[in-house]
Protein backbone atom coordinates (compact mmCIF):
# COMPACT_ATOMS: atom_id res chain seq x y z
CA UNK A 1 -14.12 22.99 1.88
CA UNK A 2 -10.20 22.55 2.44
CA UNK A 3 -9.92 26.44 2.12
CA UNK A 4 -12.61 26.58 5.10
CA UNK A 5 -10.07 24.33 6.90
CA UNK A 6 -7.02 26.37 6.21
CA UNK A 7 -8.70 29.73 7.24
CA UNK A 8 -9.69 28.48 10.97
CA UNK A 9 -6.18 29.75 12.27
CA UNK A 10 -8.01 33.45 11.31
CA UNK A 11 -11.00 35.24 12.22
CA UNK A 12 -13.17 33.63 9.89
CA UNK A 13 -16.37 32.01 12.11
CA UNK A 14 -16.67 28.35 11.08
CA UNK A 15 -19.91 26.61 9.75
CA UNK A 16 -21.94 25.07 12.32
CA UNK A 17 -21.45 21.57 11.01
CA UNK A 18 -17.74 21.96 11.47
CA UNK A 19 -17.72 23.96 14.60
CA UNK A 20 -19.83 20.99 15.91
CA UNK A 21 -17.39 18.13 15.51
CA UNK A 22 -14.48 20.80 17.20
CA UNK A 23 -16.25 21.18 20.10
CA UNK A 24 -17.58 17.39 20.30
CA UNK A 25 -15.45 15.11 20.94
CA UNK A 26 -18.12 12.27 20.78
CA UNK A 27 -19.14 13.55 17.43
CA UNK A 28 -15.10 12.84 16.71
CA UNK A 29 -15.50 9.34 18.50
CA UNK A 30 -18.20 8.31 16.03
CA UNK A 31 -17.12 9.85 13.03
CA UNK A 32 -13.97 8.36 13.74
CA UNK A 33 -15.67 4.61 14.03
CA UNK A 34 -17.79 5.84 10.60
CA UNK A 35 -14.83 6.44 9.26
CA UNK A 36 -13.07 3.15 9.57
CA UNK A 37 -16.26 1.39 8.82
CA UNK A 38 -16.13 2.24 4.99
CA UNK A 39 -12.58 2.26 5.03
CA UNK A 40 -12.68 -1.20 5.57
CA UNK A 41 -15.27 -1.86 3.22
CA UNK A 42 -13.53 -0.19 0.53
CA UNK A 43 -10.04 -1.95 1.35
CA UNK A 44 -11.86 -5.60 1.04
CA UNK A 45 -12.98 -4.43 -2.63
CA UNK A 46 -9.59 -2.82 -3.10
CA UNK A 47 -7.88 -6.08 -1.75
CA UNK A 48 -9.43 -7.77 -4.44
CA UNK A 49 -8.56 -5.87 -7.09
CA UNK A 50 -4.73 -5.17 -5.78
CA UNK A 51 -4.13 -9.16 -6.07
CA UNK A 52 -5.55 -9.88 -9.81
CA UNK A 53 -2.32 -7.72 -11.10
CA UNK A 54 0.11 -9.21 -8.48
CA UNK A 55 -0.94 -12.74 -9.13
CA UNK A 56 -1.16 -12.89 -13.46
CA UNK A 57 0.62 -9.74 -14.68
CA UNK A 58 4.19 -11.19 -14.75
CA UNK A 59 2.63 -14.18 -16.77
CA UNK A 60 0.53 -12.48 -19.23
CA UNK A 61 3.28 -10.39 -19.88
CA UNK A 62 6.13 -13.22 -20.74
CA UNK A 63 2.83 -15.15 -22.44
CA UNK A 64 2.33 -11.73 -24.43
CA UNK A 65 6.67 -11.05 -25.23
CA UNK A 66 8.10 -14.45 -25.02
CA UNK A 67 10.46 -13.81 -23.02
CA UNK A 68 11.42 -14.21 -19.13
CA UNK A 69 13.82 -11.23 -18.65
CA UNK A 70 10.64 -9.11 -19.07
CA UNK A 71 8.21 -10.34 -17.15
CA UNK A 72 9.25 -8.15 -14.13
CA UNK A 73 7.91 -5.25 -16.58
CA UNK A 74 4.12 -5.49 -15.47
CA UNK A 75 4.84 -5.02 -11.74
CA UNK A 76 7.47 -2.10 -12.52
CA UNK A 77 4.71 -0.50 -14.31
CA UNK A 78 2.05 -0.98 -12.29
CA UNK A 79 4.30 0.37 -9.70
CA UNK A 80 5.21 3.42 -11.57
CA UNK A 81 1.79 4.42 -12.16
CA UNK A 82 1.10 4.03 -8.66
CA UNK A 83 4.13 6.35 -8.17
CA UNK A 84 2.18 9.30 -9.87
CA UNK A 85 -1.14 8.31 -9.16
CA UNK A 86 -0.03 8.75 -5.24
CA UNK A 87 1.37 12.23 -5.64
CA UNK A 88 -1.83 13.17 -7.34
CA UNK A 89 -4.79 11.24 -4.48
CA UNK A 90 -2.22 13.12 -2.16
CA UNK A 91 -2.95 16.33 -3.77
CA UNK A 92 -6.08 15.62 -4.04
CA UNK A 93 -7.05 14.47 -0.23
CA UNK A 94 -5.69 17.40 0.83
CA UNK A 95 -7.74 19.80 -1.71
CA UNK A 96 -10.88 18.31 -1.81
CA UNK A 97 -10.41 15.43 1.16
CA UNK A 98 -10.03 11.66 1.76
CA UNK A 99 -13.12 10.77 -0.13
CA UNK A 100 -12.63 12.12 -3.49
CA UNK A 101 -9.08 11.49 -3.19
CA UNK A 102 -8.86 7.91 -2.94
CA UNK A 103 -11.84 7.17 -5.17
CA UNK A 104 -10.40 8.84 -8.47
CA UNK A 105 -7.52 6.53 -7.57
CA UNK A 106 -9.80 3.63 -7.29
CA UNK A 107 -12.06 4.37 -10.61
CA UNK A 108 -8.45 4.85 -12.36
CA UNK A 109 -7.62 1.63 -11.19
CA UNK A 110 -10.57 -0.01 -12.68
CA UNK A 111 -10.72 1.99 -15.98
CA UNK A 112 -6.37 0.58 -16.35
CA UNK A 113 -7.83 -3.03 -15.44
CA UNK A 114 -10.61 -3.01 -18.64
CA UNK A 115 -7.58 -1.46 -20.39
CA UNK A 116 -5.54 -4.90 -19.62
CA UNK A 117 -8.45 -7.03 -20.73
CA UNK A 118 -8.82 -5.50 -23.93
CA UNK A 119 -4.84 -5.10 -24.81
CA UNK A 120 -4.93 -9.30 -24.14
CA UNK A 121 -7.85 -9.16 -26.52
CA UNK A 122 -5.99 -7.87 -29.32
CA UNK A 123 -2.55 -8.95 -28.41
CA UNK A 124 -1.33 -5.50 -28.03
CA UNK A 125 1.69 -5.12 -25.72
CA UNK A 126 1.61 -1.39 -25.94
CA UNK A 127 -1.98 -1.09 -25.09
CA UNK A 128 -1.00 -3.44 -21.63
CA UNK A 129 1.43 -1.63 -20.57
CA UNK A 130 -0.47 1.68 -20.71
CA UNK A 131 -3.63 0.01 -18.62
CA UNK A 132 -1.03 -1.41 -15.92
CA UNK A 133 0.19 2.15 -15.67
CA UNK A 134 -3.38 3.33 -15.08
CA UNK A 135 -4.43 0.08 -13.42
CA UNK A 136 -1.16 1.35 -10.86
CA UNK A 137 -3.67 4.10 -9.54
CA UNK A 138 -5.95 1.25 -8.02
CA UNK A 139 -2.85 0.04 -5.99
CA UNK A 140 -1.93 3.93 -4.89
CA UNK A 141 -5.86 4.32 -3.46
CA UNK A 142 -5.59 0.54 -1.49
CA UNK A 143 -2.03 1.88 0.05
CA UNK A 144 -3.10 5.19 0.86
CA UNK A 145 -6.47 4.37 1.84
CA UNK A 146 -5.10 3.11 5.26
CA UNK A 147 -4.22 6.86 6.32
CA UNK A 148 -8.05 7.79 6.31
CA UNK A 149 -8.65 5.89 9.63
CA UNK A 150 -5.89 7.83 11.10
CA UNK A 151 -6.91 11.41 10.61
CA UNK A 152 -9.09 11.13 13.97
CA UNK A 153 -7.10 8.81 15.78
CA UNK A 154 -5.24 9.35 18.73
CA UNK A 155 -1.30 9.24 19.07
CA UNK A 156 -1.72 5.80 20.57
CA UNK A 157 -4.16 4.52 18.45
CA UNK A 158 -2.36 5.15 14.93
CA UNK A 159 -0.41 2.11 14.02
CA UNK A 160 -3.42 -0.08 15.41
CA UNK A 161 -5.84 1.93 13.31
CA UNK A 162 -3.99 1.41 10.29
CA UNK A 163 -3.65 -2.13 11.12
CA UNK A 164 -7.86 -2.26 11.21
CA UNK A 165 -7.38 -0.93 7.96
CA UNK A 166 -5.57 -2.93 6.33
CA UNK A 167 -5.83 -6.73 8.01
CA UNK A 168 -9.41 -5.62 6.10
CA UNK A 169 -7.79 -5.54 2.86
CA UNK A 170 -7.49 -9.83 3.48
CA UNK A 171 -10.47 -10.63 2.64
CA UNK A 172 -10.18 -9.45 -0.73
CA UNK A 173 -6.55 -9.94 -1.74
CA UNK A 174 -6.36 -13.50 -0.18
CA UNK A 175 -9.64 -14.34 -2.11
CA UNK A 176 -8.36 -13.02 -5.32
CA UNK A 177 -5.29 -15.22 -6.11
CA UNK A 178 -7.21 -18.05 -5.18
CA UNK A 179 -10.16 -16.88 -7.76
CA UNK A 180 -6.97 -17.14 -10.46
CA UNK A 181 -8.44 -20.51 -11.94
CA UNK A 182 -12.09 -19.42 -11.93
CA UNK A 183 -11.67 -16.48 -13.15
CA UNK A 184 -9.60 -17.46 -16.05
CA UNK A 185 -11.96 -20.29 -16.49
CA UNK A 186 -14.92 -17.68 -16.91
CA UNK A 187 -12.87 -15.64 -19.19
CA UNK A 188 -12.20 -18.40 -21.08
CA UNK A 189 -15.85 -19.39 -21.55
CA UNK A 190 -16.39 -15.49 -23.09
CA UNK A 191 -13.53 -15.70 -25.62
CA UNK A 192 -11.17 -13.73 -23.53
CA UNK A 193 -7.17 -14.46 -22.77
CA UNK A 194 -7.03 -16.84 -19.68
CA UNK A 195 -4.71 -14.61 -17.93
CA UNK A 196 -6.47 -11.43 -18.11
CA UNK A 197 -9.54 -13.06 -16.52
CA UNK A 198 -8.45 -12.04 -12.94
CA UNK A 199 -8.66 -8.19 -13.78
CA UNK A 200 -12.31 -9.03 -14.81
CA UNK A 201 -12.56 -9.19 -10.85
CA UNK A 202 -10.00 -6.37 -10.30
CA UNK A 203 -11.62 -3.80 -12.92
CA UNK A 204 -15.21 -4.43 -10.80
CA UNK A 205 -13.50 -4.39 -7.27
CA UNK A 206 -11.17 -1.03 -7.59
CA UNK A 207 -14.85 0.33 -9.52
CA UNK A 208 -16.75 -1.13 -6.00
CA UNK A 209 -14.01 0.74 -3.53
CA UNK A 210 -13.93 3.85 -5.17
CA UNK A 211 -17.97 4.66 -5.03
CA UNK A 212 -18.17 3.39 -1.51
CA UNK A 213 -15.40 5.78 -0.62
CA UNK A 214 -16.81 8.34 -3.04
CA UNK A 215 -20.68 8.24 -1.40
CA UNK A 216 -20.07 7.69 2.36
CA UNK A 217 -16.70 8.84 3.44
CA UNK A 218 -19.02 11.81 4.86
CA UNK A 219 -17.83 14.40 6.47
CA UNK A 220 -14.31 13.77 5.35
CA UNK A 221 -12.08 12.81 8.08
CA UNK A 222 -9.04 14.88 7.04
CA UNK A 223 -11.08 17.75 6.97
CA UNK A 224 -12.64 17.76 10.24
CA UNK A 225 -9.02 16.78 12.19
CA UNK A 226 -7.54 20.01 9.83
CA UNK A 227 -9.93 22.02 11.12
CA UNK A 228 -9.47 20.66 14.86
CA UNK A 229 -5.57 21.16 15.08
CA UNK A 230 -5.66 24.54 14.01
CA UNK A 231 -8.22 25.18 16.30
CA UNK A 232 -6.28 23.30 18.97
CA UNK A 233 -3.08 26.29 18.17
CA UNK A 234 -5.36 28.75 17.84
CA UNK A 235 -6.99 28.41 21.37
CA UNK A 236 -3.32 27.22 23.07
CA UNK A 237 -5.01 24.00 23.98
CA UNK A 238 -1.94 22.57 22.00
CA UNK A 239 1.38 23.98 21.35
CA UNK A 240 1.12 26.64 18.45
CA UNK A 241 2.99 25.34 15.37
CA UNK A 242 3.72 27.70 12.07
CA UNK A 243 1.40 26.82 9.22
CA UNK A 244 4.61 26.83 6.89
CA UNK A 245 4.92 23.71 5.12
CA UNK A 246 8.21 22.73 6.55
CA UNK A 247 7.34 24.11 9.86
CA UNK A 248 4.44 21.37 9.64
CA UNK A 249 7.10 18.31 8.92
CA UNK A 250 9.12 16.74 11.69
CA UNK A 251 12.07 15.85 8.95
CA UNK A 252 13.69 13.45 10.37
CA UNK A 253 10.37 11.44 11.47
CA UNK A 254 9.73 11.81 7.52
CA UNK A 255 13.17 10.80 6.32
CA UNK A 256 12.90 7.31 8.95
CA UNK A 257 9.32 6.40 8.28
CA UNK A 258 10.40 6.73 4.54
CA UNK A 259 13.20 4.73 4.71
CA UNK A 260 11.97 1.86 6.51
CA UNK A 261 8.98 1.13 3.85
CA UNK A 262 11.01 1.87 0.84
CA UNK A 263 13.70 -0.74 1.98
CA UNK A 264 10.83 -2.95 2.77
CA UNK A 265 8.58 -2.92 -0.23
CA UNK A 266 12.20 -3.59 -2.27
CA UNK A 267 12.76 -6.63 -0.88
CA UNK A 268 9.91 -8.14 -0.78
CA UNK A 269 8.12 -7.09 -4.76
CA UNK A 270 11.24 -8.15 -6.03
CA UNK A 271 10.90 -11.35 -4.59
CA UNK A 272 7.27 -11.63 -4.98
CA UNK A 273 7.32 -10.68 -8.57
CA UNK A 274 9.42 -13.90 -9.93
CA UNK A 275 7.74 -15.94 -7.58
CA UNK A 276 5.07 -17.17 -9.85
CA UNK A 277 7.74 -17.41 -12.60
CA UNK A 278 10.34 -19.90 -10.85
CA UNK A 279 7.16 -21.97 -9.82
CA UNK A 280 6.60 -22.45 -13.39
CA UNK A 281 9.51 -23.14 -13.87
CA UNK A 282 9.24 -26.60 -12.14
CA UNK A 283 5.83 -27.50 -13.15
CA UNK A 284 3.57 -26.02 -10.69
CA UNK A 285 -0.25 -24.96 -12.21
CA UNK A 286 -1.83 -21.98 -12.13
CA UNK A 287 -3.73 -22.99 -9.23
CA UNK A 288 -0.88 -23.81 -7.22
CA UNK A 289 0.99 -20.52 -7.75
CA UNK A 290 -2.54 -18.62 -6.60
CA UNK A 291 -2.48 -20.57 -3.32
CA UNK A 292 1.41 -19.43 -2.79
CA UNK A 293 0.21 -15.70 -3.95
CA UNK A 294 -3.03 -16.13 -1.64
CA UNK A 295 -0.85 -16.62 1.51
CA UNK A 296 1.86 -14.57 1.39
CA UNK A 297 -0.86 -11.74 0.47
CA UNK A 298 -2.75 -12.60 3.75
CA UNK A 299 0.92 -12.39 5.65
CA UNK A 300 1.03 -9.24 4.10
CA UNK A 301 -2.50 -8.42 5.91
CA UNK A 302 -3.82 -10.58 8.53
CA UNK A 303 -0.97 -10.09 10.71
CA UNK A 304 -2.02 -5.98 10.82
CA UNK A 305 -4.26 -6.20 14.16
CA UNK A 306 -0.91 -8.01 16.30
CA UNK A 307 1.56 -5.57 14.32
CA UNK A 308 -0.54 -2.11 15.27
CA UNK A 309 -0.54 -3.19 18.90
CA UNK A 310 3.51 -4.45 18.92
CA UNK A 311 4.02 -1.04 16.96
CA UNK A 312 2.02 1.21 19.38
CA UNK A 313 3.48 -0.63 23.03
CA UNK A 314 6.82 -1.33 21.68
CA UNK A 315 8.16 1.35 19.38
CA UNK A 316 8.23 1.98 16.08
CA UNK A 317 11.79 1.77 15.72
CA UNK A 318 11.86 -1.71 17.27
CA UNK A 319 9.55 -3.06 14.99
CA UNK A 320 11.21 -1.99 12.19
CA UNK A 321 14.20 -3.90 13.31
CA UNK A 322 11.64 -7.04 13.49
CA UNK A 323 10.78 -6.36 9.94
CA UNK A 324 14.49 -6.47 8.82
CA UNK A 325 14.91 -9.70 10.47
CA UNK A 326 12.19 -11.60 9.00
CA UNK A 327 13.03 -10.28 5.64
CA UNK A 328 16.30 -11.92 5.99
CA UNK A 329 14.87 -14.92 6.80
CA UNK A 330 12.53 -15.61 3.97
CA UNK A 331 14.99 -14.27 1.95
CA UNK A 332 17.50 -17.40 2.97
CA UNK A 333 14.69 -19.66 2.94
CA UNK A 334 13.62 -18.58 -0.40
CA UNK A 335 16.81 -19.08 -2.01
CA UNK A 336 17.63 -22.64 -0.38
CA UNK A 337 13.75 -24.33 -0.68
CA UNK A 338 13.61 -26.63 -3.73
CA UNK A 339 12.10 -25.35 -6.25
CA UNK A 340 9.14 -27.99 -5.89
CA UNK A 341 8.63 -27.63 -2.15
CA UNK A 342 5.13 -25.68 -1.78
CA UNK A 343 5.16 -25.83 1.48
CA UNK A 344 8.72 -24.20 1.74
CA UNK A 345 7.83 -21.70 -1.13
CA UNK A 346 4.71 -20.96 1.15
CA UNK A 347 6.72 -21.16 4.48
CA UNK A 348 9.28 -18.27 2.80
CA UNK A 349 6.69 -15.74 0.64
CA UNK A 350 4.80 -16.31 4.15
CA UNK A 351 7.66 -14.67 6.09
CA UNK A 352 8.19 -12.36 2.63
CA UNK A 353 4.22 -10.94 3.75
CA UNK A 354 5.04 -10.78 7.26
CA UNK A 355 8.33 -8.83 7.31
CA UNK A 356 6.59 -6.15 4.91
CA UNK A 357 3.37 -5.95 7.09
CA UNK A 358 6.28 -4.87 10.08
CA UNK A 359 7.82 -2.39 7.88
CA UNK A 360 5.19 -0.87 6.68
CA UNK A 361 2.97 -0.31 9.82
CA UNK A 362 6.06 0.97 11.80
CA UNK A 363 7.06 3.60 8.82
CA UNK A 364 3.34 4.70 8.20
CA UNK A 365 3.11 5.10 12.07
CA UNK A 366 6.40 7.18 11.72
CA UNK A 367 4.92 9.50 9.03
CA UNK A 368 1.42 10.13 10.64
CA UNK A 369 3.54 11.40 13.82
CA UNK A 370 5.58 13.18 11.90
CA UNK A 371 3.29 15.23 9.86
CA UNK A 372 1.03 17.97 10.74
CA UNK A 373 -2.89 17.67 9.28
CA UNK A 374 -2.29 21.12 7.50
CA UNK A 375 -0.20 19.44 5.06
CA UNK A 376 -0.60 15.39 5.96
CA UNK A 377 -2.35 13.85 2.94
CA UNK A 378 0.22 15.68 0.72
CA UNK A 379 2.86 14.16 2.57
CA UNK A 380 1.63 10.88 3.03
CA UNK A 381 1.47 10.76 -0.95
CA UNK A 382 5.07 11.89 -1.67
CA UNK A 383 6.29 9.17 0.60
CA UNK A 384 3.83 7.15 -1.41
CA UNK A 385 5.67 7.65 -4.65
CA UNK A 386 8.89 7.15 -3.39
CA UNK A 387 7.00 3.37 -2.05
CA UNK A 388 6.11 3.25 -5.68
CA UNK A 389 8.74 4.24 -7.11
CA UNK A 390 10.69 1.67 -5.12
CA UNK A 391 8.19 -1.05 -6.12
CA UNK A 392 8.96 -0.34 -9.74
CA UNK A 393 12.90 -0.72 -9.69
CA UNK A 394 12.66 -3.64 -7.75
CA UNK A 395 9.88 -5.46 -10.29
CA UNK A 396 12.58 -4.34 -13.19
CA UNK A 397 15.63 -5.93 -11.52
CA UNK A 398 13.99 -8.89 -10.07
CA UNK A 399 13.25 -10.43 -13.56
CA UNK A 400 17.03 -8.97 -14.81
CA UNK A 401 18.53 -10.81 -12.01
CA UNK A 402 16.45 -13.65 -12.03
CA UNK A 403 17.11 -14.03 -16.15
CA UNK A 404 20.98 -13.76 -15.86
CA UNK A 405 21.08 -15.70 -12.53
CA UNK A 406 18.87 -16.89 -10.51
CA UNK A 407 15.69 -16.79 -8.18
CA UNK A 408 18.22 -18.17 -5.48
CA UNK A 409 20.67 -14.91 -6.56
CA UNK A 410 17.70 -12.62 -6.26
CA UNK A 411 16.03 -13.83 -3.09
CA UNK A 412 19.42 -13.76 -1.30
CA UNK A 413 19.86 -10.14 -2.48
CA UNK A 414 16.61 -9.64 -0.83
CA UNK A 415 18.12 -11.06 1.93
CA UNK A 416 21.22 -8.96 2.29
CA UNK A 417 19.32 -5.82 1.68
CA UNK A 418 16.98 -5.58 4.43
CA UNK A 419 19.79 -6.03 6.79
CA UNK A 420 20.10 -2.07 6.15
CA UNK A 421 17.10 -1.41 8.13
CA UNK A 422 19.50 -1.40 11.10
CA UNK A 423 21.83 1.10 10.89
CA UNK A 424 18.67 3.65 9.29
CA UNK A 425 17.15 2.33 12.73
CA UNK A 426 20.64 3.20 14.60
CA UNK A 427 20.32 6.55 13.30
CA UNK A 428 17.49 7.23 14.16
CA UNK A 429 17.90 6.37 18.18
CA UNK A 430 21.27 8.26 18.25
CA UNK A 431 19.39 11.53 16.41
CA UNK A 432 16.57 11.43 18.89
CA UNK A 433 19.19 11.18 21.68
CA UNK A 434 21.04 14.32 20.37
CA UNK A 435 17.26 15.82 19.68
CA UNK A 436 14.47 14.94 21.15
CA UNK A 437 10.83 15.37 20.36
């Protein structure tokens, strides 16, 4: 199908299906509203099955090694095997299309979440931490899923539409933290490890996301916008651009976009991750870390609708700045609450969600814009891994730091480093002075 789509800047007459939606564009209206209809179905199963391994995996892991100074490991590893598993839905979105793309990242997902079930079963630490690898591919298909909406979208609809996409995602990963205690209760009742309860809920919600994505993403949107670009060159209704790779990639676009949610997603998983852990630390239940998990997952989300529309009327670039700033500021707040102050732990993981929701929206925007359909999936999931990537060194040295410090040294290091968002955003104004697009 994708080798259909690459040969429409020949000769080679287009099937009639195809050559419908290029010359409709109501047909490209309502796929485009199909489209975002499952996404968001599939991101409120996804949502789900993101939070189970956010919420519990840095405390099955200490309750599995003993030990504090590794209990960043789960996130780091979940991370990493989001890192490969988004080079490889990349890949495959752009070979076979969105569909079958993201759900072999979701049914990987859920395969690495029975994985964790059965390594807390049998007490087997090498057994977890090849599931959360695995599991890592569910979190790659929830992050990546909110490109799908975009592939039909207009310039000034991009950030909003992958707002829709992901203030979806809510429902799920707000209700999952908060399903913690029942879950764990339910496992309980059927002999399994309390803490691997919630990927009971994650291993059937990443399994729920990928066949909805798998059955009626239909005609796959990256396909169809492929195949109207190059017919766009080909007919000068746009201006012609070389179907070379780098010909494709507006660099810089790619090198800001990248910047401003790997800086992001830093700060704020390394502060998420030992979140749970200082709250037990002064007493707090289960329960009570689930609530503080449930909101700062919904600031992570809800916000999306507001951020698409700031990010689309008022510049990427100048929400980007926004996101540095409230980064700061939960990263201060973090480090000075008391340590049994809910509402302050809620006030500053709910500025944590918020400041990430701003980076990322304003750096996926950046990428879209910045990337030609030829070659945009495969793009969008190398930037993914280096997201991943950056979500893995920051689980690792949040529990390091935390262990020989503090969660006060940590969330002010938070603090400090989002402050670099400004001069990347600096740059980025003075290059498009000296060379505009």
């Amino acid at each position: 199908m994708i080798k259909e789509i690459e040969d429409t800047s020949g000769s080679k007459q287009q099937p009639a299906w195809l050559q419908g939606y290029i010359d409709s564009p109501e047909k490209q209206k309502q796929l485009y509203k199909k489209t975002l209809r499952v996404v968001i179905l599939a991101q409120i199963f996804g949502g789900a099955g993101l939070a189970a391994g956010i919420t519990v995996g840095a405390l099955l892991a200490q309750d599995m090694l003993g030990t504090e100074s590794a209990a960043g490991i789960p996130v780091a590893l979940l991370t990493l095997g989001s890192a490969g598993a988004a080079l490889i839905v990349g890949r495959l979105s752009q070979r076979f299309g969105r569909g079958i793309g993201l759900a072999a990242g979701f049914l990987a997902g859920g395969l690495g979440a029975v994985g964790v079930i059965v390594a807390a079963l049998l007490n087997s630490i090498m057994l977890l931490f090849a599931s959360l690898l695995i599991y890592g591919a569910g979190t790659a298909a929830n992050l990546q899923a909110r490109y799908a909406g975009t592939d039909l979208a207009t310039p000034k609809q991009r950030a909003t539409t992958v707002s829709m996409a992901m203030v979806s995602t809510t429902f799920g990963a707000v209700a999952g933290p908060n399903l913690v205690g029942v879950m764990g209760e339910f496992a309980g009742s059927i002999g399994i490890p309390a803490l691997a309860g919630p990927f009971i809920l994650a291993a059937a919600a990443f399994i729920l996301a990928g066949l909805v994505l798998l059955l009626f993403l239909r005609p796959d949107p990256l396909v169809i916008s492929t195949a109207i670009a190059n017919a766009q060159e080909k007919d000068g209704t746009v201006q012609q651009e070389p179907h070379s790779e780098s010909a494709a990639v507006n660099k810089r676009g790619i090198v800001v976009g990248a910047a401003v949610m790997v800086l992001t997603q830093f700060v704020m998983t390394s502060i998420m991750t030992m979140t749970p852990v200082h709250m037990g630390h002064h007493g707090h239940s289960l329960r009570e870390v689930g609530l503080v998990i449930g909101f700062h997952i919904g600031a992570m989300y809800l916000p999306s609708p507001l951020t698409g529309l700031l990010v689309d009327k008022v510049g990427r670039t100048a929400m980007a700045v926004a996101s540095g700033a409230t980064l700061l500021a939960s990263g201060i707040l973090a480090a000075f609450a008391p340590g049994d102050s809910m509402a302050l732990l809620i006030c500053a993981l709910i500025l944590l969600g918020v400041g990430w929701n701003f980076g990322l929206i304003s750096g996926t925007a950046l990428i879209i814009d910045a990337a030609h359909p030829s070659v945009r999936a495969k793009t969008q999931g190398s930037v993914d891994v280096l997201l991943a990537l950056s979500g893995a060194s920051g689980g690792v040295l949040a529990g390091v730091v935390a262990a020989h410090y503090s969660y006060a040294a940590l969330s002010l290091s938070g603090a400090i480093l989002s402050l670099l968002l400004i001069p990347v955003v600096v740059w980025s104004r003075k290059t498009q002075s000296k060379d505009p697009v």
